[in-house]
PDB file of N, CA and C in Angstrom:
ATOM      1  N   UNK A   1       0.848  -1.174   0.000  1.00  0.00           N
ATOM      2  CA  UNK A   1       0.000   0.000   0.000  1.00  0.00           C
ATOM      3  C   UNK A   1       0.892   1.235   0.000  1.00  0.00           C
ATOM      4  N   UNK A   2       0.464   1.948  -0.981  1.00  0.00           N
ATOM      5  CA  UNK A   2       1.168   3.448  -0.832  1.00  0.00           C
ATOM      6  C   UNK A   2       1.251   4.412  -0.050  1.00  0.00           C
ATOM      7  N   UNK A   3       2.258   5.318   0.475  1.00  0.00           N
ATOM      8  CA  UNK A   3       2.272   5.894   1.620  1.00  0.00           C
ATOM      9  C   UNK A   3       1.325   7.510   1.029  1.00  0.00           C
ATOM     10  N   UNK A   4       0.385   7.485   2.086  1.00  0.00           N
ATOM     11  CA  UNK A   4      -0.618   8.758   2.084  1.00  0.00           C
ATOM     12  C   UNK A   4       0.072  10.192   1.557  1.00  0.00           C
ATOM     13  N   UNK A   5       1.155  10.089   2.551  1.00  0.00           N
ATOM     14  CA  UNK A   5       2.079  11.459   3.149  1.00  0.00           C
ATOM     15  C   UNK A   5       2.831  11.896   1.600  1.00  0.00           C
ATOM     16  N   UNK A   6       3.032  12.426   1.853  1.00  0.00           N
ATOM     17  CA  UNK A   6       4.471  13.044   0.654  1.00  0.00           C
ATOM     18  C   UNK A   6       5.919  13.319   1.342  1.00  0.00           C
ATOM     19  N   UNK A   7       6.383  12.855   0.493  1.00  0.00           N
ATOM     20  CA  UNK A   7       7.703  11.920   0.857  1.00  0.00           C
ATOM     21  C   UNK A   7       8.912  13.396   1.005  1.00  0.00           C
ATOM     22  N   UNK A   8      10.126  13.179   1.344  1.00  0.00           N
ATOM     23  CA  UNK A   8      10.881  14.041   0.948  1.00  0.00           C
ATOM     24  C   UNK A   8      12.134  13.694   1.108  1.00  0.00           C
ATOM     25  N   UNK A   9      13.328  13.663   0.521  1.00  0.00           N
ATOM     26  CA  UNK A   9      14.584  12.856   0.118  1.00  0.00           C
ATOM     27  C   UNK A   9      15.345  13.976   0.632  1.00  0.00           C
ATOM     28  N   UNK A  10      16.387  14.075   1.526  1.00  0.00           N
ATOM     29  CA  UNK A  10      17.460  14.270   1.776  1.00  0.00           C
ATOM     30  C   UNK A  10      18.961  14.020   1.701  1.00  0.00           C
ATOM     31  N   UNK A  11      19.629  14.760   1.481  1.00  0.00           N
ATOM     32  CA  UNK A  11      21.247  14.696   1.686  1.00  0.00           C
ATOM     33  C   UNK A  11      21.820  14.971   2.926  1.00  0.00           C
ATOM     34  N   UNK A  12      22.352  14.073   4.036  1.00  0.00           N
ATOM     35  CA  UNK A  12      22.638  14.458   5.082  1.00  0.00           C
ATOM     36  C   UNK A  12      24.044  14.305   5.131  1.00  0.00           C
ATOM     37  N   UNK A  13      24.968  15.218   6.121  1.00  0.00           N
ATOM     38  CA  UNK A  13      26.478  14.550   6.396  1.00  0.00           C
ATOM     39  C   UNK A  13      26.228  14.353   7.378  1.00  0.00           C
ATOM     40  N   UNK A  14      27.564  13.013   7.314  1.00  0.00           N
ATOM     41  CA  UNK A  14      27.214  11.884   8.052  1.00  0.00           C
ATOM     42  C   UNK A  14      27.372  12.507   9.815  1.00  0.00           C
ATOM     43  N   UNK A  15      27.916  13.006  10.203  1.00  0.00           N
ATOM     44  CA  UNK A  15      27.899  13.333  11.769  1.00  0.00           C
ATOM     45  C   UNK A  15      25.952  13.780  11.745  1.00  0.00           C
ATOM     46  N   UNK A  16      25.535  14.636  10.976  1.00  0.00           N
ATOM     47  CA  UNK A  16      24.234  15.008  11.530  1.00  0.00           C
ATOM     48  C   UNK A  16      23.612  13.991  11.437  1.00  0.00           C
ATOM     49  N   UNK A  17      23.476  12.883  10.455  1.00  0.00           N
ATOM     50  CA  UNK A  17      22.795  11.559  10.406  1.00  0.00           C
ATOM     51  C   UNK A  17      22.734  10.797  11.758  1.00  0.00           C
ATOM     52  N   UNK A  18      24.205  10.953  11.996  1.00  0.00           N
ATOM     53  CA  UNK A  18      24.658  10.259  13.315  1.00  0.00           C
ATOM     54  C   UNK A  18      23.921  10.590  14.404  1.00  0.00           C
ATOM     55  N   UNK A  19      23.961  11.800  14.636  1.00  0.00           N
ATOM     56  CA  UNK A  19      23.162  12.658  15.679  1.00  0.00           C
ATOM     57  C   UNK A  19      21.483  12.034  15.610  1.00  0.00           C
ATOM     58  N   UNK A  20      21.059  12.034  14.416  1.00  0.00           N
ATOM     59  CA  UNK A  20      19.616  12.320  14.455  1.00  0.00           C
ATOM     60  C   UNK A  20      18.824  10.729  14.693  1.00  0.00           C
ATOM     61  N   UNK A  21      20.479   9.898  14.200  1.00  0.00           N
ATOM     62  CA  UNK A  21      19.981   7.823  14.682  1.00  0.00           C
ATOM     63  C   UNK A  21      19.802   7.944  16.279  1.00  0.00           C
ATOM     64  N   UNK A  22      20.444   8.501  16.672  1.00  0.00           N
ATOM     65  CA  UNK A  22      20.822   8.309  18.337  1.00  0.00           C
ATOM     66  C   UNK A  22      19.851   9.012  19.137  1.00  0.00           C
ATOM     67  N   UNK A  23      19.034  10.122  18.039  1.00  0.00           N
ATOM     68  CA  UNK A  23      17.887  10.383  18.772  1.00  0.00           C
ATOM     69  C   UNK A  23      16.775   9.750  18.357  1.00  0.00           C
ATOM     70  N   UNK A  24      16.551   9.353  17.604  1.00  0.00           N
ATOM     71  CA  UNK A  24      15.235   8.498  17.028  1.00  0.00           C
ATOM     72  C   UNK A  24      15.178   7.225  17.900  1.00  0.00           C
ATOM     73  N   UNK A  25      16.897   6.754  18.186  1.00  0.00           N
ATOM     74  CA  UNK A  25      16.916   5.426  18.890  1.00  0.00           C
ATOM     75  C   UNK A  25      16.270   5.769  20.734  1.00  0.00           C
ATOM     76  N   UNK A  26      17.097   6.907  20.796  1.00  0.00           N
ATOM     77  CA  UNK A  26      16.928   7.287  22.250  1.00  0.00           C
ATOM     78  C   UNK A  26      15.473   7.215  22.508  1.00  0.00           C
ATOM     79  N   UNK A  27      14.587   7.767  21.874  1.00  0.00           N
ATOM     80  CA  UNK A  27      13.218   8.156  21.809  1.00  0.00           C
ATOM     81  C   UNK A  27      12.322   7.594  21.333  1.00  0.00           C
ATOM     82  N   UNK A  28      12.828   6.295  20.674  1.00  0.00           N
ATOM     83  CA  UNK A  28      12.078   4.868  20.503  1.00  0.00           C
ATOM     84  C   UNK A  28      11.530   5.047  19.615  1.00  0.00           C
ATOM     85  N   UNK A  29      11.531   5.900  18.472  1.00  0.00           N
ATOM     86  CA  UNK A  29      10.545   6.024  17.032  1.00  0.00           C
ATOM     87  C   UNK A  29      11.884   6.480  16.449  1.00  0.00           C
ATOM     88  N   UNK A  30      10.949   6.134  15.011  1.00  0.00           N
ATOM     89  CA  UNK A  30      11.817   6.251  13.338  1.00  0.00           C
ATOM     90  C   UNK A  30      13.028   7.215  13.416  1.00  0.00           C
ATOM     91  N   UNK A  31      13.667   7.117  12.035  1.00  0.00           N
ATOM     92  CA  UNK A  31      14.363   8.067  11.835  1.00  0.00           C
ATOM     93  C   UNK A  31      13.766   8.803  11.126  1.00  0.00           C
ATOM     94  N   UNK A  32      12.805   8.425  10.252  1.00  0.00           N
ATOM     95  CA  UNK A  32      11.893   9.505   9.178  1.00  0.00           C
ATOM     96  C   UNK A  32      11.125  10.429  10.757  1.00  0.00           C
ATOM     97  N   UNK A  33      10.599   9.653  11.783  1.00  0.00           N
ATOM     98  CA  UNK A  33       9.380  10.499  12.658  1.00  0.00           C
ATOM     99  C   UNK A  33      10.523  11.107  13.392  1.00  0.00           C
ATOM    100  N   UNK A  34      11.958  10.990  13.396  1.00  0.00           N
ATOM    101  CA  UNK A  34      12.259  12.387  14.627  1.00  0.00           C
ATOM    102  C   UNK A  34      12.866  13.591  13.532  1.00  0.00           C
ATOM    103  N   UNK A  35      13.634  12.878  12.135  1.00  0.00           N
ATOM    104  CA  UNK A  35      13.539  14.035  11.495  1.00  0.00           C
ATOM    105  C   UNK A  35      12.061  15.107  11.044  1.00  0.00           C
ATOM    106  N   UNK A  36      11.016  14.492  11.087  1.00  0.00           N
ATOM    107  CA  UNK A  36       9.988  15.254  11.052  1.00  0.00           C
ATOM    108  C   UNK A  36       9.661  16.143  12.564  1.00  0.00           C
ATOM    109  N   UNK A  37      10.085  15.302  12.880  1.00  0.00           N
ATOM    110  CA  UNK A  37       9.661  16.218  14.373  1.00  0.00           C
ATOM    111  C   UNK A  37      10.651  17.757  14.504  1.00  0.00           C
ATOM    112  N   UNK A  38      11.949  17.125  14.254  1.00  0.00           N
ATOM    113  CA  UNK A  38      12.678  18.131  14.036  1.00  0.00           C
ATOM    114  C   UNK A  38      12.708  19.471  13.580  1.00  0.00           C
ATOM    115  N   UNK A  39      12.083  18.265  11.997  1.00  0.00           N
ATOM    116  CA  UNK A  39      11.460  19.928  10.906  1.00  0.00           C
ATOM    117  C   UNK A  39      10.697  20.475  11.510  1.00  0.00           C
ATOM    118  N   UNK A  40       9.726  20.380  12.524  1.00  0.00           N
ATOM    119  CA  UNK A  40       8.367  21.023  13.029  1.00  0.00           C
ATOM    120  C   UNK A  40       8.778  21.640  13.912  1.00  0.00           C
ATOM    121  N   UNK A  41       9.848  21.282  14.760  1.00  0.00           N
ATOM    122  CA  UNK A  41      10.484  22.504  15.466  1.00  0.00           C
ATOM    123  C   UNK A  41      11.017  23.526  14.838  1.00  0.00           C
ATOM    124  N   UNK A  42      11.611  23.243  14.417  1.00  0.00           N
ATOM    125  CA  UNK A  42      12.442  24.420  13.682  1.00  0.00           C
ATOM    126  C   UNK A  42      11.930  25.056  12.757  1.00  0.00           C
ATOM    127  N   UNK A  43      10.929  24.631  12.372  1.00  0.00           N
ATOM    128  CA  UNK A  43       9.633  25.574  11.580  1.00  0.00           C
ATOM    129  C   UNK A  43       8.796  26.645  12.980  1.00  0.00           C
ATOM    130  N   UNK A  44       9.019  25.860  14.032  1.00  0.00           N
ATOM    131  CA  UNK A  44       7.974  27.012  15.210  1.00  0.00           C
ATOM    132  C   UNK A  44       9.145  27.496  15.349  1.00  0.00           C
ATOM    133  N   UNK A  45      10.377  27.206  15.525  1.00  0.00           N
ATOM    134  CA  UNK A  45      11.111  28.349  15.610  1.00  0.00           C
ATOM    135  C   UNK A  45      11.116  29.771  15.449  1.00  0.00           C
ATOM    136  N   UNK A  46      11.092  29.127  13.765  1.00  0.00           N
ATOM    137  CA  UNK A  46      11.302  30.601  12.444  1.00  0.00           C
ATOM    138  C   UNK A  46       9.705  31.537  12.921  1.00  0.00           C
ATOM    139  N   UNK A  47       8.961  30.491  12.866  1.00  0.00           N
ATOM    140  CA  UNK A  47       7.613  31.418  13.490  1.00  0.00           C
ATOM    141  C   UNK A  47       7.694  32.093  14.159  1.00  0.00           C
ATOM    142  N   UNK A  48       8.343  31.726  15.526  1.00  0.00           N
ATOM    143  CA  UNK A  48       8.115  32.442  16.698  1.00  0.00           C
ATOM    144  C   UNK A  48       9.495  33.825  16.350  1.00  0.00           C
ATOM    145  N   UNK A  49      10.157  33.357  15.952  1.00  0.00           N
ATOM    146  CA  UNK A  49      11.191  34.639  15.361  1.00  0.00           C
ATOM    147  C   UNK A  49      10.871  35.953  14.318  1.00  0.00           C
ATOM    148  N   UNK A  50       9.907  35.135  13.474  1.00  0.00           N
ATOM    149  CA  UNK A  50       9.128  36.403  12.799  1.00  0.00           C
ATOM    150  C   UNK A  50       8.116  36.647  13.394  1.00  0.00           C
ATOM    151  N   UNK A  51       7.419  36.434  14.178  1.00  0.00           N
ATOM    152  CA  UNK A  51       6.369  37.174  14.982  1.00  0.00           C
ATOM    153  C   UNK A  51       6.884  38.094  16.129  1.00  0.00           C
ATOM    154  N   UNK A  52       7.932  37.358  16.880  1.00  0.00           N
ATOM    155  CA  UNK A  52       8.907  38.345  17.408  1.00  0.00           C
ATOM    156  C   UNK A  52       9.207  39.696  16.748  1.00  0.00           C
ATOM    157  N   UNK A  53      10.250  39.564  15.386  1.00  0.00           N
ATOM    158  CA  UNK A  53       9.815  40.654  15.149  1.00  0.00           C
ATOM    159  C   UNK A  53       9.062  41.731  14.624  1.00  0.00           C
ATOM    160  N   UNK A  54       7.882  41.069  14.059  1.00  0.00           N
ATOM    161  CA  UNK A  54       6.757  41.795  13.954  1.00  0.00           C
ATOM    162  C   UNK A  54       6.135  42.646  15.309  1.00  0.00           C
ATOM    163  N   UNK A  55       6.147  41.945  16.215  1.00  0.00           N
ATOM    164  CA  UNK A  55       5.698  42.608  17.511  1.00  0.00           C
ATOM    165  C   UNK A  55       7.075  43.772  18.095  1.00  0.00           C
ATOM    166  N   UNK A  56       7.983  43.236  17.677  1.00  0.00           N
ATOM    167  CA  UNK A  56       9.099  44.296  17.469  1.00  0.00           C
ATOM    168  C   UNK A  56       9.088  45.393  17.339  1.00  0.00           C
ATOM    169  N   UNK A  57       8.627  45.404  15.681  1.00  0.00           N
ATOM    170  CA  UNK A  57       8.487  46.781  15.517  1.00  0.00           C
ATOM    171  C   UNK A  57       7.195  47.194  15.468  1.00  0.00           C
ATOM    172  N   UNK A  58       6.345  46.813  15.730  1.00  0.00           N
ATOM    173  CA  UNK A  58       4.732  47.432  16.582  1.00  0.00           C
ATOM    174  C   UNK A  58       5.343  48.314  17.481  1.00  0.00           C
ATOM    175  N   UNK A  59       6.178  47.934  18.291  1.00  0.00           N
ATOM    176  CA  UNK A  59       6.090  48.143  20.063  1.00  0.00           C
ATOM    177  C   UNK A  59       7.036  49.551  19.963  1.00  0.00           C
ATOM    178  N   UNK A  60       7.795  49.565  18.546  1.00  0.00           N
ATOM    179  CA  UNK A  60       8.626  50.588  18.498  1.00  0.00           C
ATOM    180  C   UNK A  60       7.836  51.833  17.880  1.00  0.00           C
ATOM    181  N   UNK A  61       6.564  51.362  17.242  1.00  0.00           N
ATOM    182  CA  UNK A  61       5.973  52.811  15.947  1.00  0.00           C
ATOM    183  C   UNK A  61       5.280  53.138  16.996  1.00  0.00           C
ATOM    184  N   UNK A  62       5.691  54.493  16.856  1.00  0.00           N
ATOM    185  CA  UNK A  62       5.172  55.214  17.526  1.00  0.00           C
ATOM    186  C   UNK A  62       3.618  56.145  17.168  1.00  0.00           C
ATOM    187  N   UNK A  63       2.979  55.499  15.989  1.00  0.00           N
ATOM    188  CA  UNK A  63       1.625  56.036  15.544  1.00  0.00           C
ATOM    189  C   UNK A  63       0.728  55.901  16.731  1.00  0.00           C
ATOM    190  N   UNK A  64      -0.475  56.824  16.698  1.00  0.00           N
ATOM    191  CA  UNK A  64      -1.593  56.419  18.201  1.00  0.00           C
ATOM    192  C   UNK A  64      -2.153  55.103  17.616  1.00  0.00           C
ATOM    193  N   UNK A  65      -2.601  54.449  18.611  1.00  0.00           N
ATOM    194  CA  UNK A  65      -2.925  52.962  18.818  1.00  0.00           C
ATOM    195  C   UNK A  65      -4.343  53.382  19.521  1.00  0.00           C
ATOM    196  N   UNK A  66      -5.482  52.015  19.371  1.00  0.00           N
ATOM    197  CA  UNK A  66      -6.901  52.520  19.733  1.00  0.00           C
ATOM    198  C   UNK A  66      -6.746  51.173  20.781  1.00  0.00           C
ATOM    199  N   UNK A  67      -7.671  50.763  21.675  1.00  0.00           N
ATOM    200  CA  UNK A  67      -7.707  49.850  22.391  1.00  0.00           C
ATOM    201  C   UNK A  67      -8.366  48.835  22.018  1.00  0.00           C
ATOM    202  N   UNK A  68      -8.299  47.786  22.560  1.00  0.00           N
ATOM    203  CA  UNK A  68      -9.467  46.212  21.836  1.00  0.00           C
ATOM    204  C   UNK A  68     -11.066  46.867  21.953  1.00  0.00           C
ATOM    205  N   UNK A  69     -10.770  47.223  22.788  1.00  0.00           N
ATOM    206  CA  UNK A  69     -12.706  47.788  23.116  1.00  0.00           C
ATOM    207  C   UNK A  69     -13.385  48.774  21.784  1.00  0.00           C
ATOM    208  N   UNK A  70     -12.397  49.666  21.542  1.00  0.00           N
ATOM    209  CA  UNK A  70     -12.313  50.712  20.587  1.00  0.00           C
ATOM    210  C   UNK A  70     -12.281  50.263  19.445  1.00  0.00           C
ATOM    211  N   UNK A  71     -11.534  49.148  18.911  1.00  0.00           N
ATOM    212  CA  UNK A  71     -11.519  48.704  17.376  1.00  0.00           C
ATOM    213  C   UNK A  71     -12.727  47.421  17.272  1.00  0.00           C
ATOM    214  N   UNK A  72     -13.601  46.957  18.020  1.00  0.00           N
ATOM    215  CA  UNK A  72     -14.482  46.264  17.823  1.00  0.00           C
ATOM    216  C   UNK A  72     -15.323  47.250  18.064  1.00  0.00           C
ATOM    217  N   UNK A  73     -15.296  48.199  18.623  1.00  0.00           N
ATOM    218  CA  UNK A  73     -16.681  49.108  18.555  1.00  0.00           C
ATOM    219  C   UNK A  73     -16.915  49.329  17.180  1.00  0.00           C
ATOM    220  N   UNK A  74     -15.313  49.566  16.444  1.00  0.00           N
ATOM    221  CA  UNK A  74     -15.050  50.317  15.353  1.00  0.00           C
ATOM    222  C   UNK A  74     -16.028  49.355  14.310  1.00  0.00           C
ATOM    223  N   UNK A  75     -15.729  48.226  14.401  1.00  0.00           N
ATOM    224  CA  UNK A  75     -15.729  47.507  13.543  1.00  0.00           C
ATOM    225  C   UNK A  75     -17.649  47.568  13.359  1.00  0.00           C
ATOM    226  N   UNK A  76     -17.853  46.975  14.631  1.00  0.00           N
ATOM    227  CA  UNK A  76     -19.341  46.934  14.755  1.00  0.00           C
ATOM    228  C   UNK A  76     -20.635  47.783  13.676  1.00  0.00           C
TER     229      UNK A  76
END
C-alpha cells in the first residue's frame, strides 16, 4: 500500500545523520518520525522569530494605537 504522506529525500552529512539515529533510537521512534519532528520545530522556531519581530516593531511605531474595546466598537 502506498504511503498517504508526501515523501521528501534528503542529503545528510554523516555526523548530523549520526546525531539524528541516536535520537530516534533514544526516543524509541523512526528516523523519518524524529527528522519530522525536528522539521516542526524548527519551523515554530522561524515562526516564533518572525512574529517576534513583527511585535518588534509594533512596540517601536510610535503612531496612536486605539484599544481592543475601541476597534471592535469600530468595527461593529
Amino acid at each position: 500500500m502506498p504511503a498517504t504522506n508526501p515523501r521528501l529525500n534528503m542529503v545528510l552529512e554523516k555526523p548530523l545523520y549520526q546525531i539524528i539515529v541516536k535520537m530516534a533510537r533514544k526516543g524509541g521512534v523512526s528516523i523519518s518520525a524524529k527528522a519530522r519532528d525536528l522539521l516542526l520545530q524548527a519551523i515554530e522556531l522561524e515562526e516564533d522569530a518572525m512574529f517576534t519581530s513583527i511585535v518588534s516593531s509594533r512596540l517601536t511605531d510610535k503612531r496612536a494605537s486605539i484599544s481592543h474595546e475601541a476597534m471592535w466598537a469600530h468595527l461593529k
